[in-house]
C-alpha atoms as a PDB file:
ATOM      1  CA  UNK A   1      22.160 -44.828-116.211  1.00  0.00           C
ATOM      2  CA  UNK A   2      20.274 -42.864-113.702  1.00  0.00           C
ATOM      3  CA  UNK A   3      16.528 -43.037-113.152  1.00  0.00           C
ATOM      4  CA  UNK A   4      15.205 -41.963-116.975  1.00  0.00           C
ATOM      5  CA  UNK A   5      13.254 -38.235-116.996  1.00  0.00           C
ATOM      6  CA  UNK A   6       9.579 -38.377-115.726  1.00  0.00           C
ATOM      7  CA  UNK A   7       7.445 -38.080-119.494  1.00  0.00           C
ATOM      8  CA  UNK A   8       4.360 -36.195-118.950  1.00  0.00           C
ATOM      9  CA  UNK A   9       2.460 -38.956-121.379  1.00  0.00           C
ATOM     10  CA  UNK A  10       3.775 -41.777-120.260  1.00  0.00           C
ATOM     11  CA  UNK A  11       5.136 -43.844-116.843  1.00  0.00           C
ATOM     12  CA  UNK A  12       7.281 -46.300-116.729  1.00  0.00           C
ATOM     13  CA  UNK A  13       6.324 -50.359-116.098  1.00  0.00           C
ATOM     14  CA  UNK A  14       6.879 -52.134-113.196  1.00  0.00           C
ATOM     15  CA  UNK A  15       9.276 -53.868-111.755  1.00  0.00           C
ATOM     16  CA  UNK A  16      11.469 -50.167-113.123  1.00  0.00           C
ATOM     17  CA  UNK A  17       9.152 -47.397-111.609  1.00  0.00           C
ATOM     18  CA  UNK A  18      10.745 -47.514-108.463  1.00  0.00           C
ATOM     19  CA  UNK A  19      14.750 -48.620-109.616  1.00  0.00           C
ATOM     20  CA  UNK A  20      16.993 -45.799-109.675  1.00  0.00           C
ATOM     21  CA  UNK A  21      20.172 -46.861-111.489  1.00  0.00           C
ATOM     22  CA  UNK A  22      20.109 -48.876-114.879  1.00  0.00           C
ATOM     23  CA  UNK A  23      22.836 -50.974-116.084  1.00  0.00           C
ATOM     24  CA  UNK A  24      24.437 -50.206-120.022  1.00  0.00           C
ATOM     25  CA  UNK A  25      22.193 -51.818-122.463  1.00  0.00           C
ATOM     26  CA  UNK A  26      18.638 -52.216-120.262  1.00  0.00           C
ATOM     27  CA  UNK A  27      15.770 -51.485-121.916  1.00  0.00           C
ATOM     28  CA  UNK A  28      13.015 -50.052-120.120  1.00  0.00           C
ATOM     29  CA  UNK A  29       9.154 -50.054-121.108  1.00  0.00           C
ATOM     30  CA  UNK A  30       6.315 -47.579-120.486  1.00  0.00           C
ATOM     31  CA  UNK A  31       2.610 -47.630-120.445  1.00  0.00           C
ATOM     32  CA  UNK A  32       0.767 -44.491-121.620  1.00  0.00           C
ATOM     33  CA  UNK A  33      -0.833 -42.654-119.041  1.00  0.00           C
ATOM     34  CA  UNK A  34      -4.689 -42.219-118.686  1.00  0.00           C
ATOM     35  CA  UNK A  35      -5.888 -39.559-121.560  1.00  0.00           C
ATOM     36  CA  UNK A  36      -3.218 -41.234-123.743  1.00  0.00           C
ATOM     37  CA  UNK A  37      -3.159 -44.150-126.343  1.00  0.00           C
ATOM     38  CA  UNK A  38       0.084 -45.771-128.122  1.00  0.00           C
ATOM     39  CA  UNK A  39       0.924 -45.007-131.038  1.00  0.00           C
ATOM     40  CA  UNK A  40       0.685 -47.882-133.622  1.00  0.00           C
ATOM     41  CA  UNK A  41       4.599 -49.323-134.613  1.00  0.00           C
ATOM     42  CA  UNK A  42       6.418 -47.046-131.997  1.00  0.00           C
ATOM     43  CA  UNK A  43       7.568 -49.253-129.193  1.00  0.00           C
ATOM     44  CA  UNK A  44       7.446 -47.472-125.929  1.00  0.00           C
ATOM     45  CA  UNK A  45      10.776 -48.286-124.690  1.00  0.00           C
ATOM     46  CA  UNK A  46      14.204 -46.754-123.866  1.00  0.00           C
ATOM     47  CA  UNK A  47      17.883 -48.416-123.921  1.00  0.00           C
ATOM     48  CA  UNK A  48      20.746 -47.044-121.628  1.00  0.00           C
ATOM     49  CA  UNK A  49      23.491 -46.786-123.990  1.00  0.00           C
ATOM     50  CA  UNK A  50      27.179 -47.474-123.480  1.00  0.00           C
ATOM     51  CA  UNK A  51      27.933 -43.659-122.636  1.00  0.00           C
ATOM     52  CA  UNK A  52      25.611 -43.955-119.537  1.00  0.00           C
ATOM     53  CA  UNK A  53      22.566 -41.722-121.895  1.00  0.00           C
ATOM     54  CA  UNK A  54      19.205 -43.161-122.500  1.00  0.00           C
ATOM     55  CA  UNK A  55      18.337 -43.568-126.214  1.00  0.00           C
ATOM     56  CA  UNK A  56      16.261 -41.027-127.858  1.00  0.00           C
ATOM     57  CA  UNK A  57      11.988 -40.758-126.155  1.00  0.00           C
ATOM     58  CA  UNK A  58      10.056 -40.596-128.821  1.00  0.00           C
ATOM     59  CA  UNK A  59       6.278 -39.518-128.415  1.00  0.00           C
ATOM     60  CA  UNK A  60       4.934 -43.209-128.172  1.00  0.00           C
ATOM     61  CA  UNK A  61       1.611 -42.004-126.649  1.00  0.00           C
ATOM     62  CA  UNK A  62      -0.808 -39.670-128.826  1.00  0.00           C
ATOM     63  CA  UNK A  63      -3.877 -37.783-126.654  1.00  0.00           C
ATOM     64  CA  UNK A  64      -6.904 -39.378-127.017  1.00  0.00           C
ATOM     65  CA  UNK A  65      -9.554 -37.318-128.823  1.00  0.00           C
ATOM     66  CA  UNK A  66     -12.777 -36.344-127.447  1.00  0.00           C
ATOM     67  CA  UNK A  67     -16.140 -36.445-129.343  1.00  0.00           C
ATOM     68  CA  UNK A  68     -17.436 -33.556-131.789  1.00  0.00           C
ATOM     69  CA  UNK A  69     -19.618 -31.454-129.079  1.00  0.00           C
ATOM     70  CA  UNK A  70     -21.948 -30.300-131.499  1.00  0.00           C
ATOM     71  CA  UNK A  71     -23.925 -27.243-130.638  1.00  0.00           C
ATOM     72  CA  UNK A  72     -26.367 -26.036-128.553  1.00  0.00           C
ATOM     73  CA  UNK A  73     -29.814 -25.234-129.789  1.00  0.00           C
ATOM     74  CA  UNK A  74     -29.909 -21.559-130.772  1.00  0.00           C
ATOM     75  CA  UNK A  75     -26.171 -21.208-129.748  1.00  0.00           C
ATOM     76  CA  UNK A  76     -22.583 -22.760-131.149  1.00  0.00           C
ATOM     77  CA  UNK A  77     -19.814 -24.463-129.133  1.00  0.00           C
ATOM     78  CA  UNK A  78     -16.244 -22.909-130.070  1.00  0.00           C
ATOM     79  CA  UNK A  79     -13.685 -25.315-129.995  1.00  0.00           C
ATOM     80  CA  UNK A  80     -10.354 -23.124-128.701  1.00  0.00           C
ATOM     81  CA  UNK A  81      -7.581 -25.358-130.049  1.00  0.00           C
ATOM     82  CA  UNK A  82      -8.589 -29.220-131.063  1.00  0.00           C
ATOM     83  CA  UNK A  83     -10.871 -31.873-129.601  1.00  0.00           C
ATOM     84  CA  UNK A  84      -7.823 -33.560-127.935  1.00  0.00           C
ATOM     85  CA  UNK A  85      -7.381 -34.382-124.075  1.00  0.00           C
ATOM     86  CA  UNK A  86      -6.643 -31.768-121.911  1.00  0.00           C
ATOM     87  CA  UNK A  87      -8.153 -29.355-124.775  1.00  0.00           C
ATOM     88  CA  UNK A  88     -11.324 -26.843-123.826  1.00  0.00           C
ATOM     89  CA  UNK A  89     -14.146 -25.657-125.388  1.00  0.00           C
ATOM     90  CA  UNK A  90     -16.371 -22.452-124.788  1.00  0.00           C
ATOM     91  CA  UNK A  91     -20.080 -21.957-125.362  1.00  0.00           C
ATOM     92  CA  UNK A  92     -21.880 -19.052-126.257  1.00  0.00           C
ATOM     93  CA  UNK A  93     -25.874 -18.123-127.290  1.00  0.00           C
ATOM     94  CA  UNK A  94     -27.578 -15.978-130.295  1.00  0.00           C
ATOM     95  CA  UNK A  95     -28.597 -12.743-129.491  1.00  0.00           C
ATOM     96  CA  UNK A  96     -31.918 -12.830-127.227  1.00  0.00           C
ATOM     97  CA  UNK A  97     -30.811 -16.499-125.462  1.00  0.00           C
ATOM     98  CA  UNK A  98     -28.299 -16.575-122.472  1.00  0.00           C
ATOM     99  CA  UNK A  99     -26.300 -19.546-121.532  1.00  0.00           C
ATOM    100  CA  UNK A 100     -27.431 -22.263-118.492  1.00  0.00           C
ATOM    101  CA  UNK A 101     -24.904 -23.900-117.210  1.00  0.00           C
ATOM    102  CA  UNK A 102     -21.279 -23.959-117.282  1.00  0.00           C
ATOM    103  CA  UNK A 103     -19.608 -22.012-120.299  1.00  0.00           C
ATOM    104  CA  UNK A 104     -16.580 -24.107-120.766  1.00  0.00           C
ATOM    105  CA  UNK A 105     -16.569 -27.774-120.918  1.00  0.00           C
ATOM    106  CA  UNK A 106     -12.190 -29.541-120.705  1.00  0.00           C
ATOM    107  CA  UNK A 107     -12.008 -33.051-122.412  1.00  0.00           C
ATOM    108  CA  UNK A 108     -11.518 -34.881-118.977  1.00  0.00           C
ATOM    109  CA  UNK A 109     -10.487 -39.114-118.425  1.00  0.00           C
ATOM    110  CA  UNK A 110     -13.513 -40.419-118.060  1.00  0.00           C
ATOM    111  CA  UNK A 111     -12.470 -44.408-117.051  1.00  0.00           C
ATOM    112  CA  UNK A 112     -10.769 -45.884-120.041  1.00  0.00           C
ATOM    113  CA  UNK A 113     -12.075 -43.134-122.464  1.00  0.00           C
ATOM    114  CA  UNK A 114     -11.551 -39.348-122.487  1.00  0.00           C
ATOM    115  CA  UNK A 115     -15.094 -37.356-122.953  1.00  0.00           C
ATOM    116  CA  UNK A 116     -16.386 -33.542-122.225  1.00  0.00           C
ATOM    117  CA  UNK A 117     -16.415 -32.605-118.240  1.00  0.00           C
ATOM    118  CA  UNK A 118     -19.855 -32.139-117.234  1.00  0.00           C
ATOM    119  CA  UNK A 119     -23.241 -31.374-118.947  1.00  0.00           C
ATOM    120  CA  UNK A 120     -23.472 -28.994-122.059  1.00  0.00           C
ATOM    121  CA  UNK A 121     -25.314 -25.888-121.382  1.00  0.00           C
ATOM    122  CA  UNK A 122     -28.583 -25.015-123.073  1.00  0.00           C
ATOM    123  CA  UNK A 123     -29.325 -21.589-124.582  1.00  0.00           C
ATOM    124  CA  UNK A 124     -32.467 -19.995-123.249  1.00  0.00           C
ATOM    125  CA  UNK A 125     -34.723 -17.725-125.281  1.00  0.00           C
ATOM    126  CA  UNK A 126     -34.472 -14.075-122.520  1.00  0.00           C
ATOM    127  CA  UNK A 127     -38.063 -13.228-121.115  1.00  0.00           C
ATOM    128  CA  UNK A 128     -38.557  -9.253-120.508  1.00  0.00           C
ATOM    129  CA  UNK A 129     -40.987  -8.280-117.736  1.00  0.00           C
ATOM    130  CA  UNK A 130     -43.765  -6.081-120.002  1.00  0.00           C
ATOM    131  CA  UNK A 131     -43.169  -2.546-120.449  1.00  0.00           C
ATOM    132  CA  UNK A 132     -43.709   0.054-117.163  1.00  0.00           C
ATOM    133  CA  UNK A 133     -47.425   1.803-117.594  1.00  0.00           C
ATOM    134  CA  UNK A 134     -46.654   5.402-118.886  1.00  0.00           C
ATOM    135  CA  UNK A 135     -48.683   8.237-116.696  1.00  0.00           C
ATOM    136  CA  UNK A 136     -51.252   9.649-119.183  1.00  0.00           C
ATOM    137  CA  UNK A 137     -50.571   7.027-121.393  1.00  0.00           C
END
């Protein structure tokens, strides 16, 4: 078998990251890339089979799930699509408050984990300037 396909959750172990042909019946091993954890009783492996194919990839590595963000204070945090890695999350504030800081927050690697890039934004309660004086008012 040639080199198998490059997974986008997973890479493969050493000493086979760098081979480039595999001989009929090999079985290879991966390790699930960072933002990634294995799946429990899914072996992250690949066999070249006898007509020169590699067996079947399943998805061995799940994304790792960030935590709930909660909400800002007199505001809410809209999660787009999940809490998963790669996943992003917009802020917004109640009427009268406007947002400080960053309005989107990506669940990011953070060392060994996966967490919420950057700080959450606070909602701030709008001051107007008082009223111009009316002439003859």
């Amino acid at each position: 078998c040639s080199a198998p396909a490059r997974l986008e959750f997973a890479e493969l172990k050493e000493p086979h990251n760098n081979q480039t042909v595999f001989p009929v019946g090999r079985t290879v091993e991966y390790v699930c890339r960072p933002g990634y954890s294995q799946h429990p009783g899914m072996p992250p492996s690949i066999t070249c089979l006898r007509n020169q194919t590699w067996s079947a990839v399943l998805e061995f590595c799940k994304r790792k799930q960030c935590p709930n963000p909660g909400h800002p204070a007199k505001g809410r945090a809209v999660v787009l699509t999940d809490l998963l890695f790669g996943s992003k999350i917009n802020y917004t504030c109640d009427e009268g408050y406007k947002l400080v800081g960053s309005s989107q927050r990506t669940c990011e690697v953070s060392g060994t984990r996966v967490s919420w890039s950057g700080d959450a934004p606070v909602c701030q309660k709008v001051k107007c300037p008082p009223p111009p004086s009316i002439p003859n008012g």
